[in-house]
PDB file of N, CA and C in Angstrom:
ATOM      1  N   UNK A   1      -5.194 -17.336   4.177  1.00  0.00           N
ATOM      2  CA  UNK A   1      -4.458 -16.329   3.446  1.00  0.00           C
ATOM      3  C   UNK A   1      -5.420 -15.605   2.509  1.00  0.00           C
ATOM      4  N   UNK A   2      -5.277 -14.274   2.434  1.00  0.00           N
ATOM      5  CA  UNK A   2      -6.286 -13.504   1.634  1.00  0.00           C
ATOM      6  C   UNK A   2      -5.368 -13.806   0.371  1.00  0.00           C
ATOM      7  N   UNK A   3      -6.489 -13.814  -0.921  1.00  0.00           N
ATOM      8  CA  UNK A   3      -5.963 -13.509  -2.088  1.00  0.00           C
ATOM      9  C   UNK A   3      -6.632 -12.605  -2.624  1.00  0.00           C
ATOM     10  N   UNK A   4      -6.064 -11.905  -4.003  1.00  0.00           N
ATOM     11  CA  UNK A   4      -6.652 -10.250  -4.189  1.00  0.00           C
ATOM     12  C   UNK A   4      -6.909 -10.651  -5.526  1.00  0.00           C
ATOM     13  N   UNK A   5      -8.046 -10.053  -5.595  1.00  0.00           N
ATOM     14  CA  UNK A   5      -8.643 -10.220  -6.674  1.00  0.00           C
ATOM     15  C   UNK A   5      -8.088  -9.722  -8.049  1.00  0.00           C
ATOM     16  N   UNK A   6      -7.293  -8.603  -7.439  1.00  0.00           N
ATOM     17  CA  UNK A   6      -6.614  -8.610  -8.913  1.00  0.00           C
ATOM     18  C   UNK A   6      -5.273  -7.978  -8.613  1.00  0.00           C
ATOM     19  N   UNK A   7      -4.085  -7.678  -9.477  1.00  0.00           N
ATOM     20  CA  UNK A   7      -2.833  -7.845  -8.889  1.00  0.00           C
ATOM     21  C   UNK A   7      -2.922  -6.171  -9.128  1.00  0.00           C
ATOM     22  N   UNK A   8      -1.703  -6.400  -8.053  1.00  0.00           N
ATOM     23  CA  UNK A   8      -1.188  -4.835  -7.626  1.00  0.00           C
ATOM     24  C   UNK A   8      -0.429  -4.198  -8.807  1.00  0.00           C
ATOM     25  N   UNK A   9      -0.695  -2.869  -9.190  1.00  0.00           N
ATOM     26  CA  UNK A   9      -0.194  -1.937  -9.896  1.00  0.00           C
ATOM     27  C   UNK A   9       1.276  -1.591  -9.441  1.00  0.00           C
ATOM     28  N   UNK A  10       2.319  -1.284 -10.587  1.00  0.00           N
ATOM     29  CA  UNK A  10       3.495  -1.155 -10.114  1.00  0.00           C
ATOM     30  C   UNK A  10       3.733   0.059  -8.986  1.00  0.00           C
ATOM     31  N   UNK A  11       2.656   1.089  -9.226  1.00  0.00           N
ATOM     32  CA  UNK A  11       2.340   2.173  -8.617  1.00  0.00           C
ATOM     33  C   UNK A  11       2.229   1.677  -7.036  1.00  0.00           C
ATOM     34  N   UNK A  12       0.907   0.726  -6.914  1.00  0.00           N
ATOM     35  CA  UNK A  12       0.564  -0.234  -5.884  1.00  0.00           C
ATOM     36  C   UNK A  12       1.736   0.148  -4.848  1.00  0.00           C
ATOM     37  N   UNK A  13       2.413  -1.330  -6.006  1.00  0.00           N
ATOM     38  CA  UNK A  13       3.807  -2.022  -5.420  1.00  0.00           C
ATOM     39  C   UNK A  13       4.623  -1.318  -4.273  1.00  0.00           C
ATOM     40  N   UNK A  14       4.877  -0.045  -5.320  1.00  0.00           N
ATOM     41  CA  UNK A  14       5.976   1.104  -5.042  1.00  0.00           C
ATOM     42  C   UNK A  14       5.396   1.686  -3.199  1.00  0.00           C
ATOM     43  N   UNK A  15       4.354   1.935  -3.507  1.00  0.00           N
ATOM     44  CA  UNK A  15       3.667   2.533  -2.062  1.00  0.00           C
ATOM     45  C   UNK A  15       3.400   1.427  -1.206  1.00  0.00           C
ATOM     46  N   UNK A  16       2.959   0.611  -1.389  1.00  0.00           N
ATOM     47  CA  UNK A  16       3.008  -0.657  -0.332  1.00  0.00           C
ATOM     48  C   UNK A  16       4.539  -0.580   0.068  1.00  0.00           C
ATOM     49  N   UNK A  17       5.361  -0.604  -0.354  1.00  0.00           N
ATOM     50  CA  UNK A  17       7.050  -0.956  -0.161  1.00  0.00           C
ATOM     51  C   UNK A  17       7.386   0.356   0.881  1.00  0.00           C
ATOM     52  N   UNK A  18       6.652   1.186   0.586  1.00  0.00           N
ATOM     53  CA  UNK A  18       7.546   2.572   1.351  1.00  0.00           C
ATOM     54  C   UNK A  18       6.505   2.255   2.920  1.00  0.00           C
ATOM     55  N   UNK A  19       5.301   2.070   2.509  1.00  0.00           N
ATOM     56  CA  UNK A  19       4.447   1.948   4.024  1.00  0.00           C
ATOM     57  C   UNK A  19       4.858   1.337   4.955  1.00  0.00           C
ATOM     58  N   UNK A  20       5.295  -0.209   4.560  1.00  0.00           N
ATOM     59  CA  UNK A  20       6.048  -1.243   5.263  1.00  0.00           C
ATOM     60  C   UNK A  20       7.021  -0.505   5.424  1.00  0.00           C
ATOM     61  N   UNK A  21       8.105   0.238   4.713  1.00  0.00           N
ATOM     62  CA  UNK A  21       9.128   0.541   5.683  1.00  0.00           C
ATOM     63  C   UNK A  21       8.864   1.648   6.402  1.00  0.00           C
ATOM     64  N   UNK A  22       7.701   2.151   6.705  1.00  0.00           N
ATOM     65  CA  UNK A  22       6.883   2.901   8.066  1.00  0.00           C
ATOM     66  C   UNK A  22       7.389   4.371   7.534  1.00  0.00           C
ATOM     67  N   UNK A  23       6.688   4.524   6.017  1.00  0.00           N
ATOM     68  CA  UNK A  23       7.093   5.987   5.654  1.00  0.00           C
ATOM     69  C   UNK A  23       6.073   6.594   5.559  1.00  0.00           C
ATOM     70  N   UNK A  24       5.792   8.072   6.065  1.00  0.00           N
ATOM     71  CA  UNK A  24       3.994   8.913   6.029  1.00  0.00           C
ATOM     72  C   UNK A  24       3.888   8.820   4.473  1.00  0.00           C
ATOM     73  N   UNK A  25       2.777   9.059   4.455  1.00  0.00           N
ATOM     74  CA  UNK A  25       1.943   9.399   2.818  1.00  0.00           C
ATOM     75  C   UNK A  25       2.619  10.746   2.516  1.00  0.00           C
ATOM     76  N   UNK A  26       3.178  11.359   3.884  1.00  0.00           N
ATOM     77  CA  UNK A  26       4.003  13.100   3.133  1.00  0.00           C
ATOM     78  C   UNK A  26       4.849  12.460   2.908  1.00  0.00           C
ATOM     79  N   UNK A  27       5.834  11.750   3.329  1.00  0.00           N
ATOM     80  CA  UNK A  27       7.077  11.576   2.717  1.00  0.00           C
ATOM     81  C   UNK A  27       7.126  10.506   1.379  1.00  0.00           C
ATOM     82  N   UNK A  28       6.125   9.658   1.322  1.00  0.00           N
ATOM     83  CA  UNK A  28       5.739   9.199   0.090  1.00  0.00           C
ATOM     84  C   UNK A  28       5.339   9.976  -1.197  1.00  0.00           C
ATOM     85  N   UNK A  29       4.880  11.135  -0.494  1.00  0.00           N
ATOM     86  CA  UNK A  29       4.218  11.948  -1.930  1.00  0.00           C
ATOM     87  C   UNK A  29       5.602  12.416  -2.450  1.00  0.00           C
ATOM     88  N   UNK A  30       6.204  12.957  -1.272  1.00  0.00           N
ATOM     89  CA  UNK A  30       7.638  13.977  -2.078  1.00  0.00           C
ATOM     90  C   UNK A  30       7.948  13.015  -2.922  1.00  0.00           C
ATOM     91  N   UNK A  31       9.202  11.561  -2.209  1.00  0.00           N
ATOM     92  CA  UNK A  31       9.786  10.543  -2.793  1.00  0.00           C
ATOM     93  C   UNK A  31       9.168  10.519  -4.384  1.00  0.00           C
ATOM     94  N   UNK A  32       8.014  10.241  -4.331  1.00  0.00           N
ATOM     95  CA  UNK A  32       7.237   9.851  -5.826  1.00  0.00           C
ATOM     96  C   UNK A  32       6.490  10.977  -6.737  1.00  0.00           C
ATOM     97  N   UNK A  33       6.638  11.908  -6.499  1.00  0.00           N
ATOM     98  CA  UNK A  33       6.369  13.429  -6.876  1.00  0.00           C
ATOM     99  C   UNK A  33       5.294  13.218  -7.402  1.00  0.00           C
ATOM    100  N   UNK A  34       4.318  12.945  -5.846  1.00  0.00           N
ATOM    101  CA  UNK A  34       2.754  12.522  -6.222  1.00  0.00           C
ATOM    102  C   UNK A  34       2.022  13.312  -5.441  1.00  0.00           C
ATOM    103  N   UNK A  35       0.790  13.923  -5.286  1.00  0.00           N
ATOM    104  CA  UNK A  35       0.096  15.026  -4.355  1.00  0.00           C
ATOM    105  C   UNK A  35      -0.212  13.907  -3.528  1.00  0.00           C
ATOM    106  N   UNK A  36      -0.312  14.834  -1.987  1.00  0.00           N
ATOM    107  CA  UNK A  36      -0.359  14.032  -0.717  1.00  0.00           C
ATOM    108  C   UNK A  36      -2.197  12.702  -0.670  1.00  0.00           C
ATOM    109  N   UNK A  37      -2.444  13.713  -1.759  1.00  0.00           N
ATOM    110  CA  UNK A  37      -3.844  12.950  -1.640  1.00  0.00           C
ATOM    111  C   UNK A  37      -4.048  11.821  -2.523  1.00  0.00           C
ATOM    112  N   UNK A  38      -3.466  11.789  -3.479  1.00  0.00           N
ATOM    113  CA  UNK A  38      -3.160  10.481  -4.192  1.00  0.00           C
ATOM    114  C   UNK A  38      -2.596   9.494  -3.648  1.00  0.00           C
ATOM    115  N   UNK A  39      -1.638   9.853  -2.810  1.00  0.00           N
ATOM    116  CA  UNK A  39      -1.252   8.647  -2.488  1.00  0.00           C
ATOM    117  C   UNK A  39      -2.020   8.279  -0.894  1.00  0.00           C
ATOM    118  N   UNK A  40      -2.744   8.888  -0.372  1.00  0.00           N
ATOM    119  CA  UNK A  40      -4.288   8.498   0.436  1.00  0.00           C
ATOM    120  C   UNK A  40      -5.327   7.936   0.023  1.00  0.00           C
ATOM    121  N   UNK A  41      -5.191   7.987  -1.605  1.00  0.00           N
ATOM    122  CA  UNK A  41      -6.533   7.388  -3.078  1.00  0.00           C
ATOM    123  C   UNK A  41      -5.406   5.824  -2.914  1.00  0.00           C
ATOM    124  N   UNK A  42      -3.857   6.070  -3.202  1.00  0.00           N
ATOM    125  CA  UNK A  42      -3.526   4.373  -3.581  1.00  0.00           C
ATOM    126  C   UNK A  42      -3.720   3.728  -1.963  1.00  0.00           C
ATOM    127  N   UNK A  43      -3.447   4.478  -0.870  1.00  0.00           N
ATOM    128  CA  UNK A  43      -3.821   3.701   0.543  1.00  0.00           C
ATOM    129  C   UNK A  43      -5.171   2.730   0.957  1.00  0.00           C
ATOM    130  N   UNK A  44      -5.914   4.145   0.359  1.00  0.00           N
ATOM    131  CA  UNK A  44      -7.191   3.573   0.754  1.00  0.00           C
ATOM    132  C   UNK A  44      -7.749   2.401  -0.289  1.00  0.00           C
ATOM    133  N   UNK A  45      -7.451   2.443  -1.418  1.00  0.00           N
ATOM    134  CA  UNK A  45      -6.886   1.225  -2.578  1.00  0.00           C
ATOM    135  C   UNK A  45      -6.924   0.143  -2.439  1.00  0.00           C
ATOM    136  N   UNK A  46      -5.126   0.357  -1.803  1.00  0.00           N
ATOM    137  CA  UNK A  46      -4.501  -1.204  -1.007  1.00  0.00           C
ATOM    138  C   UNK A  46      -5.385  -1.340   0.394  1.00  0.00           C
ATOM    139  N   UNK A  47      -6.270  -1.083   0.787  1.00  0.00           N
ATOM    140  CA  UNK A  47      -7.172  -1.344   2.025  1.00  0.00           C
ATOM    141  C   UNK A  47      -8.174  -2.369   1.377  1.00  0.00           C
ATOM    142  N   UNK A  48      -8.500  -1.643   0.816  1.00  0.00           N
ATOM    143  CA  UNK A  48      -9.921  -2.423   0.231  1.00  0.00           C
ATOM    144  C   UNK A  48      -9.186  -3.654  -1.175  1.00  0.00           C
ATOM    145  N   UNK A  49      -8.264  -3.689  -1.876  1.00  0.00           N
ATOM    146  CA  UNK A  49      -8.103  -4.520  -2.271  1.00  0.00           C
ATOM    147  C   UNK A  49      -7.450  -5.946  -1.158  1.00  0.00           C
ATOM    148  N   UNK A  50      -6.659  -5.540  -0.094  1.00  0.00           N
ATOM    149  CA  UNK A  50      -6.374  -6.472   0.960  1.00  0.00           C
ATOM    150  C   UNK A  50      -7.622  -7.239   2.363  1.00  0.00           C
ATOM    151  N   UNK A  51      -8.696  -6.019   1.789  1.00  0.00           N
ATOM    152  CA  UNK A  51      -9.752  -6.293   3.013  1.00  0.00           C
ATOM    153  C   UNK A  51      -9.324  -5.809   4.199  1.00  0.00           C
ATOM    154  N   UNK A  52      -8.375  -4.833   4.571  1.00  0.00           N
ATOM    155  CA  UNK A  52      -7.795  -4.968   5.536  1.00  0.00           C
ATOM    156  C   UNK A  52      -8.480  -3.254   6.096  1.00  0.00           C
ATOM    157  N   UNK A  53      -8.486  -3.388   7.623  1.00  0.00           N
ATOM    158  CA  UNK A  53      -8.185  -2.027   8.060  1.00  0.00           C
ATOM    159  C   UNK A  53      -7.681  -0.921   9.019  1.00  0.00           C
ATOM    160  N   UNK A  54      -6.331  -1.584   8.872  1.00  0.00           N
ATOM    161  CA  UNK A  54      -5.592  -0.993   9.517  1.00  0.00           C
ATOM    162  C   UNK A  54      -4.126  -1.198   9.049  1.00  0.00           C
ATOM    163  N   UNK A  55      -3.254  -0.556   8.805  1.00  0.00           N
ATOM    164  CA  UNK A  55      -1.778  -0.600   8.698  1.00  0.00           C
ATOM    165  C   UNK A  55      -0.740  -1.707   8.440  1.00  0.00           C
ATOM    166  N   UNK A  56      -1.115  -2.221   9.900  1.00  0.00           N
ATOM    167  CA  UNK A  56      -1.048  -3.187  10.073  1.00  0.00           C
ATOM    168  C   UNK A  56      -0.643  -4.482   9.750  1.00  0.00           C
ATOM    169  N   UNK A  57      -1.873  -4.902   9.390  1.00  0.00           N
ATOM    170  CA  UNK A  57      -3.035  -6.104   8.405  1.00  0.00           C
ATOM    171  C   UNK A  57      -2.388  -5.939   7.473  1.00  0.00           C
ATOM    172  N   UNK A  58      -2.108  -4.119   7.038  1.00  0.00           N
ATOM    173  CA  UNK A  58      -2.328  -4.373   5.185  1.00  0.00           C
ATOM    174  C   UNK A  58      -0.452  -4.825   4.777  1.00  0.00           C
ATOM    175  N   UNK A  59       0.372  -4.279   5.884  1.00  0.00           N
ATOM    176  CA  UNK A  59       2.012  -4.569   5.782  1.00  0.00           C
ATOM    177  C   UNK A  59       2.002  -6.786   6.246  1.00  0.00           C
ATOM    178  N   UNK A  60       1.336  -7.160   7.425  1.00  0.00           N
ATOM    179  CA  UNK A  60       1.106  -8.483   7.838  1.00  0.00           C
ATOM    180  C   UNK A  60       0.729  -9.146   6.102  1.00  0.00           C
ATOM    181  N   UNK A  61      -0.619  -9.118   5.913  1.00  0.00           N
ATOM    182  CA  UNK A  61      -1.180  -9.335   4.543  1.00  0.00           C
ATOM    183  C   UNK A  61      -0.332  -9.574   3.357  1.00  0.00           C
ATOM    184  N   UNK A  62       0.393  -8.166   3.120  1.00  0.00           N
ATOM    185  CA  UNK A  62       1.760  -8.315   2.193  1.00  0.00           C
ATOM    186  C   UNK A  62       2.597  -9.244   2.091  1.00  0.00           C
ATOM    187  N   UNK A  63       3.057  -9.338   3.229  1.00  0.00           N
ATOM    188  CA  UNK A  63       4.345 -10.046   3.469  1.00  0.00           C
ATOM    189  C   UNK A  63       3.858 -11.934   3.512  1.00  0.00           C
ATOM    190  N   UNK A  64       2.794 -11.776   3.628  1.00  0.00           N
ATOM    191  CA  UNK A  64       1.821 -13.311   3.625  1.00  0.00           C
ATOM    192  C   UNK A  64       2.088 -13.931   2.224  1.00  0.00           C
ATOM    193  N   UNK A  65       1.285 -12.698   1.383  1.00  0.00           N
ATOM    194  CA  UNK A  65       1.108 -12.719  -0.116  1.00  0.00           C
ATOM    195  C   UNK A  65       2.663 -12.753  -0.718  1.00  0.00           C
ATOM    196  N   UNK A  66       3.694 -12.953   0.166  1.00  0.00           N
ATOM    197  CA  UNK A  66       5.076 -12.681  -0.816  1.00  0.00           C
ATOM    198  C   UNK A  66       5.252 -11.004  -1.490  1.00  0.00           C
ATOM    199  N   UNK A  67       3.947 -10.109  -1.078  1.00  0.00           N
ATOM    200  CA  UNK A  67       4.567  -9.355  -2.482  1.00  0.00           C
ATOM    201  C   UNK A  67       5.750  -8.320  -1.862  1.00  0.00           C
ATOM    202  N   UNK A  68       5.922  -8.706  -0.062  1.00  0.00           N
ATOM    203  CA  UNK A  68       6.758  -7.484   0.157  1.00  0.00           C
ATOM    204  C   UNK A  68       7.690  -8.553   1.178  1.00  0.00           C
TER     205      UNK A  68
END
């Protein structure tokens, strides 16, 4: 089991939760009235804080860790 070096931001949280339920980064940005590229800055984020790279991994990973 991966553990993360340091804990997820509520921000994190919020976007991990919408990915797993298989939502684009466009429809994440509207939802959270965040520019499309920020929330490609928290993706690529939760990649490298999970080690992970791909989609995937990083929703599998989550759900490992309890946090989703």
């Amino acid at each position: 089991m991966i553990e993360l070096n340091e804990p997820l931001t509520e921000r994190e949280q919020a976007i991990l939760q919408k990915i797993a339920e298989g939502q684009s980064s466009a429809r994440i940005a509207r939802e959270l009235q965040l520019s499309p590229n920020t929330v490609l800055w928290y993706r690529k984020r939760l990649h490298l804080k999970f080690d992970v790279h791909t989609v995937v991994a990083l929703v599998n990973a989550a759900r490992e860790q309890g946090i989703i």
